[in-house]
N, C-alpha and C. Protein backbone atom coordinates (compact mmCIF):
# COMPACT_ATOMS: atom_id res chain seq x y z
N UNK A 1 -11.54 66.11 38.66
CA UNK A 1 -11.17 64.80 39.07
C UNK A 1 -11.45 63.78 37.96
N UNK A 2 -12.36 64.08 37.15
CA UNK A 2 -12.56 63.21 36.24
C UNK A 2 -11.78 63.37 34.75
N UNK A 3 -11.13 64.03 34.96
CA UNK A 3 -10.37 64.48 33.89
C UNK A 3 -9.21 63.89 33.01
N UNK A 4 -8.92 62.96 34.14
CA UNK A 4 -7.39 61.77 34.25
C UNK A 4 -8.24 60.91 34.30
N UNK A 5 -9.64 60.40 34.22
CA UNK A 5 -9.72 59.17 34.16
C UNK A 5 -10.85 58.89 33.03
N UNK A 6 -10.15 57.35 32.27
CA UNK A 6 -10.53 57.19 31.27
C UNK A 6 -11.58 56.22 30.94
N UNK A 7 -12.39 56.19 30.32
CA UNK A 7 -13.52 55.29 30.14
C UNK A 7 -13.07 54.01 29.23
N UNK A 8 -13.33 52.49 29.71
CA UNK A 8 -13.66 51.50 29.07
C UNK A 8 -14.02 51.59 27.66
N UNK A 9 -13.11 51.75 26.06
CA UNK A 9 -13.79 51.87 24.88
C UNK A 9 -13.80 49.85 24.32
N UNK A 10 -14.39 49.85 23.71
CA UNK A 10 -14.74 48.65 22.84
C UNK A 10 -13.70 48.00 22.12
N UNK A 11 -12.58 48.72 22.06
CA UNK A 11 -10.76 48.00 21.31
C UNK A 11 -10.42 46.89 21.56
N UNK A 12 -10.68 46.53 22.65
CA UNK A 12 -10.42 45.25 22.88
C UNK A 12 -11.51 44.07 22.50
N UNK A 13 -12.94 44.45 22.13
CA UNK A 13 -13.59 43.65 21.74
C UNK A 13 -13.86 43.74 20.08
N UNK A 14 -13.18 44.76 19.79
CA UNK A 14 -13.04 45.15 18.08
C UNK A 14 -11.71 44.02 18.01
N UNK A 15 -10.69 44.49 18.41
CA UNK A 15 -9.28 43.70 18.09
C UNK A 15 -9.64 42.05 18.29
N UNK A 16 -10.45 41.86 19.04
CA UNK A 16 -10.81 40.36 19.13
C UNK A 16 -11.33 39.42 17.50
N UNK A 17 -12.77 40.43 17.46
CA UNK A 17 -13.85 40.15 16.25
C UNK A 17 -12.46 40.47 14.93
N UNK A 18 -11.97 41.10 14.91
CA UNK A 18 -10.61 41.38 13.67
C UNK A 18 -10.21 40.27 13.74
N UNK A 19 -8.67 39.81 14.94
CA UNK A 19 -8.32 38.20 14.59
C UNK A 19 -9.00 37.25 14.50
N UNK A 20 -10.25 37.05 14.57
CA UNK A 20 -11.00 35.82 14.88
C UNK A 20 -11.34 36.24 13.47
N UNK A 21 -11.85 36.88 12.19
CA UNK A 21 -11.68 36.94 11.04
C UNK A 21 -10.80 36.86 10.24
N UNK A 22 -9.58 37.15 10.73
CA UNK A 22 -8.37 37.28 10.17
C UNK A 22 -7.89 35.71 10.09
N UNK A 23 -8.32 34.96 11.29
CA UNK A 23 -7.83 33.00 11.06
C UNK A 23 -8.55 32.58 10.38
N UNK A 24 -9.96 32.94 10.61
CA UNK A 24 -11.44 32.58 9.53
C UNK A 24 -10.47 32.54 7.73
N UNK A 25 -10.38 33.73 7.86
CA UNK A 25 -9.83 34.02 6.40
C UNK A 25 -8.78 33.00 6.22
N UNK A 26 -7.66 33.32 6.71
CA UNK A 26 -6.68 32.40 6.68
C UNK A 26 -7.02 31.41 6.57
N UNK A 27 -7.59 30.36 7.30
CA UNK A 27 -7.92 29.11 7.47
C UNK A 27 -8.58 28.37 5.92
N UNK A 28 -9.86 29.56 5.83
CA UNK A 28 -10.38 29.32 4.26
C UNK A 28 -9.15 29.41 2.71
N UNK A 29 -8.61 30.45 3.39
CA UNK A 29 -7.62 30.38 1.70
C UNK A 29 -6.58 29.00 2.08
N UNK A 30 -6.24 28.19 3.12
CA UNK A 30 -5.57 27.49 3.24
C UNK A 30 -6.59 25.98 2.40
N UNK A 31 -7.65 25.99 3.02
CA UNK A 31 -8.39 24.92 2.59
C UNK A 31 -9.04 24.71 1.32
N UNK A 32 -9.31 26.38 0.55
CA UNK A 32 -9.47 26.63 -0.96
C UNK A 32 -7.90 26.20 -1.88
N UNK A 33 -7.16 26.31 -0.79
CA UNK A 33 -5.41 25.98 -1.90
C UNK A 33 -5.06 24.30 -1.68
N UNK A 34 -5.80 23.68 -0.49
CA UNK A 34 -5.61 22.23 -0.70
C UNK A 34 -6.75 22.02 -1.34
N UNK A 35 -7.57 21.58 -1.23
CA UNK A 35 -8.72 21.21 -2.23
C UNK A 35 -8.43 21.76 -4.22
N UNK A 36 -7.51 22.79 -4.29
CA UNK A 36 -7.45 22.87 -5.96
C UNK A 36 -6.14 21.50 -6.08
N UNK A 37 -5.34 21.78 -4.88
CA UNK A 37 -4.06 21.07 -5.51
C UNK A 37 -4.84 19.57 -5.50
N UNK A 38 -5.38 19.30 -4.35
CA UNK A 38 -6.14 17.77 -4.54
C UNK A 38 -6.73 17.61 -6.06
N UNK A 39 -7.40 18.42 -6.15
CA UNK A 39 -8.26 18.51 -7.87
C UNK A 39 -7.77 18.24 -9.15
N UNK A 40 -6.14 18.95 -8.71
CA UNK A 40 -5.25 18.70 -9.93
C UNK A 40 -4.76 17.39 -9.53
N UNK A 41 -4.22 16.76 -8.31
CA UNK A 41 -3.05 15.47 -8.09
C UNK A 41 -4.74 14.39 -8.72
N UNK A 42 -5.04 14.51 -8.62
CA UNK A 42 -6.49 13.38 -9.06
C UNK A 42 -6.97 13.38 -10.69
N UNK A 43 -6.53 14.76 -11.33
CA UNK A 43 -6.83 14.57 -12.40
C UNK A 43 -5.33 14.05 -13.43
N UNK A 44 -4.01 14.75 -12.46
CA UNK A 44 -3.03 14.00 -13.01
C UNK A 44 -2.75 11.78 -12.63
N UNK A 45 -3.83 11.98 -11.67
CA UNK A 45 -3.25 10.13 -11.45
C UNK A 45 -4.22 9.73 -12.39
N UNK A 46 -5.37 10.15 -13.02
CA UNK A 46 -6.02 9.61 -13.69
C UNK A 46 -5.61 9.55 -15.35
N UNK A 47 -4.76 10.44 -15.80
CA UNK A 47 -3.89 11.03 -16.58
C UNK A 47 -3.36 9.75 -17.00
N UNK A 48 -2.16 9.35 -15.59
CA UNK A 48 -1.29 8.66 -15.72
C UNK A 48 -1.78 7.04 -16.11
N UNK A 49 -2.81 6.61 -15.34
CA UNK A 49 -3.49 5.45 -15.41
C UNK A 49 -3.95 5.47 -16.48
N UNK A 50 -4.42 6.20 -17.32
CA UNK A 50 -4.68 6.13 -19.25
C UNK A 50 -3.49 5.90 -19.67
N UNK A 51 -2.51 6.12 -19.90
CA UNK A 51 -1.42 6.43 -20.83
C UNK A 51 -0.89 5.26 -20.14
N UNK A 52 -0.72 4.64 -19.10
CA UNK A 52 -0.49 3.68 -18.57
C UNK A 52 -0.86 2.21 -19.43
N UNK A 53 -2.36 2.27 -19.44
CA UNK A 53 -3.58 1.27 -19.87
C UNK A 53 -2.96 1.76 -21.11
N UNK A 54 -2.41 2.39 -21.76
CA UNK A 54 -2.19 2.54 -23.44
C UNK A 54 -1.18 2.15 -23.89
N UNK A 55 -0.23 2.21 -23.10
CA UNK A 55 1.30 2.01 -23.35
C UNK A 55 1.24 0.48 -23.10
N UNK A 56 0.48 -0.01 -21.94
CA UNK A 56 0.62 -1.87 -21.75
C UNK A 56 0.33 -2.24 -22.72
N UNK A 57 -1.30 -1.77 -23.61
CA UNK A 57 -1.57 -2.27 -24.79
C UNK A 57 -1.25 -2.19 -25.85
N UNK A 58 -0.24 -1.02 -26.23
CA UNK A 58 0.75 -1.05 -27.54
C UNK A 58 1.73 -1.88 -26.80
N UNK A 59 2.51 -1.95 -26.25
CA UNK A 59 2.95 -3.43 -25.90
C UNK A 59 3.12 -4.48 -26.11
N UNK A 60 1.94 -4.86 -25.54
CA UNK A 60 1.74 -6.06 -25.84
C UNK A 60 1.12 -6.15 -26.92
N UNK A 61 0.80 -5.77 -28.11
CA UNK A 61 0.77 -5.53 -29.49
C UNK A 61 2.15 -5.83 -30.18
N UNK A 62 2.90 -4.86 -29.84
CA UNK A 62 4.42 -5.22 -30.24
C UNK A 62 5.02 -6.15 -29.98
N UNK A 63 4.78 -7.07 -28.64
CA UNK A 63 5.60 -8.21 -28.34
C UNK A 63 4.81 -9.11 -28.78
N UNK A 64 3.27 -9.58 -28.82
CA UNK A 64 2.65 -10.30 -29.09
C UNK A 64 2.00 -10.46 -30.35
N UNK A 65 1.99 -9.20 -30.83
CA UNK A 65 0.76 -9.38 -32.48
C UNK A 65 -0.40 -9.29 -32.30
N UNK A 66 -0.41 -8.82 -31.17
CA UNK A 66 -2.03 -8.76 -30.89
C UNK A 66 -2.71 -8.06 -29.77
N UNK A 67 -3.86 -7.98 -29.49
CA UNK A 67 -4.42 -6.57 -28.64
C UNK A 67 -4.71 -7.77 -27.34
N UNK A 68 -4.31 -7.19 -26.14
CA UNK A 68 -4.83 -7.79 -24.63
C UNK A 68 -6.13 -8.18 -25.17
N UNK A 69 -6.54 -9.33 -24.40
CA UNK A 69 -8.03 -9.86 -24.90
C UNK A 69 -9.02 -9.37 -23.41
N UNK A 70 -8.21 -8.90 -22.67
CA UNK A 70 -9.08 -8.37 -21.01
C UNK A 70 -8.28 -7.20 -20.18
N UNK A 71 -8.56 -6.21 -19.40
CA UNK A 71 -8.21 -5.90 -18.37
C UNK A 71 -6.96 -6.53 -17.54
N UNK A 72 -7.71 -7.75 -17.32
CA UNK A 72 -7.17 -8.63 -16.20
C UNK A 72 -5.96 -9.14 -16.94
N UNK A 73 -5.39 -9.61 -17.75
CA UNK A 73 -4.58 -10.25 -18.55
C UNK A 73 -3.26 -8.76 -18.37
N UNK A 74 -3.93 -7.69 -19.01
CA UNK A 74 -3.10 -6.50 -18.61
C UNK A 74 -2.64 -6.22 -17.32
N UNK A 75 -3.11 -6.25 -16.44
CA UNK A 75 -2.96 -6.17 -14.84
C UNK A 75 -1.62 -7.72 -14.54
N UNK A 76 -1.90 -8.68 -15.12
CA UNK A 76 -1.10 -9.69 -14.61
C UNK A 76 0.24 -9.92 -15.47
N UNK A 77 -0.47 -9.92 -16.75
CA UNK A 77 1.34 -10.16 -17.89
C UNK A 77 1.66 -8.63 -18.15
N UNK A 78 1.80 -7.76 -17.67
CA UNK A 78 1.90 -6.64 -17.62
C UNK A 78 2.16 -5.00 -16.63
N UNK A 79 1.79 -5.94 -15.33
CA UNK A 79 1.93 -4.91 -14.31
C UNK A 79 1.10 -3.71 -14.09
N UNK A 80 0.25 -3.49 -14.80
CA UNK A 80 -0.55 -2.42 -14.58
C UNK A 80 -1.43 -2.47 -13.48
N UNK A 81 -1.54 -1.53 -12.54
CA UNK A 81 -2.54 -1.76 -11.14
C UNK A 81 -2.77 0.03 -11.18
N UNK A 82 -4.08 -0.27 -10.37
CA UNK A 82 -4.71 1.29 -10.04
C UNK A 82 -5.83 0.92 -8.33
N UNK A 83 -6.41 2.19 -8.35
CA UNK A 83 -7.03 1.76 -7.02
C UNK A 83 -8.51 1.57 -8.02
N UNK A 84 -8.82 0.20 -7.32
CA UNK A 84 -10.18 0.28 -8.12
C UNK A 84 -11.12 1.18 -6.98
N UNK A 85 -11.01 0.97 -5.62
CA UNK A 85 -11.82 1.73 -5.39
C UNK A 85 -11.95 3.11 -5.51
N UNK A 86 -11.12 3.67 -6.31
CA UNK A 86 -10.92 5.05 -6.65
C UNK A 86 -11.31 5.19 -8.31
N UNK A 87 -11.40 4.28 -9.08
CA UNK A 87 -11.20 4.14 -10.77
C UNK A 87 -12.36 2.96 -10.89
N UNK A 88 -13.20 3.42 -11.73
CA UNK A 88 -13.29 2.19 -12.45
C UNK A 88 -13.05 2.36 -13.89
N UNK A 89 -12.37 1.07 -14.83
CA UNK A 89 -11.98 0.75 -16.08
C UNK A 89 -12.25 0.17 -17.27
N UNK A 90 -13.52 0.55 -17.83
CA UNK A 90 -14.47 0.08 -18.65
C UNK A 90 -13.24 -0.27 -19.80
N UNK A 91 -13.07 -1.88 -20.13
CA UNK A 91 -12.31 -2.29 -21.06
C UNK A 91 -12.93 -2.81 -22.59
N UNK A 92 -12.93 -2.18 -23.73
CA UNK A 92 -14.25 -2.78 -24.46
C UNK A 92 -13.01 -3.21 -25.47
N UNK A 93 -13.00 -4.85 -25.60
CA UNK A 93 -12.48 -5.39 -27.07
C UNK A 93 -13.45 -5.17 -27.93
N UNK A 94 -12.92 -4.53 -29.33
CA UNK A 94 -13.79 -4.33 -30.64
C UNK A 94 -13.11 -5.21 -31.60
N UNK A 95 -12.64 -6.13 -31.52
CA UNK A 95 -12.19 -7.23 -32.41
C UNK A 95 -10.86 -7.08 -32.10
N UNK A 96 -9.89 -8.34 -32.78
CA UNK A 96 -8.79 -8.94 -32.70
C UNK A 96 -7.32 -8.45 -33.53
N UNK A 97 -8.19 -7.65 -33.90
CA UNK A 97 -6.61 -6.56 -35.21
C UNK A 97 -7.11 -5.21 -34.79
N UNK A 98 -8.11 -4.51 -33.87
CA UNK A 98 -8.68 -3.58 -33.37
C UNK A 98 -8.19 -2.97 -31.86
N UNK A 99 -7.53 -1.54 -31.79
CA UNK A 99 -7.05 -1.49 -30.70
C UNK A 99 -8.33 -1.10 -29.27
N UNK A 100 -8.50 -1.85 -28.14
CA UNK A 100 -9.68 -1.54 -27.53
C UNK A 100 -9.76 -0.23 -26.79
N UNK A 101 -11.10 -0.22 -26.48
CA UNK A 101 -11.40 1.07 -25.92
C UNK A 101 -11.40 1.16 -24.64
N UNK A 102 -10.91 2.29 -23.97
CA UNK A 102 -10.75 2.16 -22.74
C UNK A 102 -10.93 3.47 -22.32
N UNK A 103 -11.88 3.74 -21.15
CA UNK A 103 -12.59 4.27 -20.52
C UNK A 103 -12.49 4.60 -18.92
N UNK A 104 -11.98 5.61 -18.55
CA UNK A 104 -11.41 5.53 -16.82
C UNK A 104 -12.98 6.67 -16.37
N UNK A 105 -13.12 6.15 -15.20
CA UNK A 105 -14.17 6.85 -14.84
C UNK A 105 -13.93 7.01 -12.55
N UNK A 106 -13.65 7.82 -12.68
CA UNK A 106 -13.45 8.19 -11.07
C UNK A 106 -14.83 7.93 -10.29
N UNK A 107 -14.72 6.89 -9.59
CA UNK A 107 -15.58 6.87 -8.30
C UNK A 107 -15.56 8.44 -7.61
């Protein structure tokens, strides 16, 4: 009589612990592949905001004869904007025939 009948095995609590690793996993390679692309889009906006700050100031070199005397002067006769709360933009004039130094530093 006992021959046809089958005992309760653990498959169903194996097949459980499997998918519940299997989203684990998933979930992690999803959040390891946004966090690199974030890593790169942040090191390319910071990229852009240099060459940005470089190009206003050959610029206005070429139209003017002379190097931006501030940041701020660049930002207004010039159009250049960034997030400051994301950047800050250490602007150093080294004299008046001297192209300045400029320094991006990510909050």
């Amino acid at each position: 009589m006992r021959r046809f009948y089958r005992e309760k095995t653990d498959h169903s609590v194996r097949t459980g612990v499997i998918s519940l690793l299997l989203v684990c996993l998933v979930l992690g390679l999803f959040y390891v592949g946004t966090e690199t692309v974030s890593a790169k889009t942040d090191a390319q906006q910071a990229q852009s905001l240099e060459e940005a700050i470089h190009r206003g100031i050959t610029h206005c070199y070429a139209v003017e004869g002379r190097y931006p005397e501030s940041l701020e002067y660049l930002r207004t006769e010039y159009g250049i904007s960034y997030d400051e709360d994301k950047y800050f933009v250490d602007y150093q004039v080294l004299g008046t025939n001297l192209m300045p130094d400029v320094t991006i530093i990510e909050r």
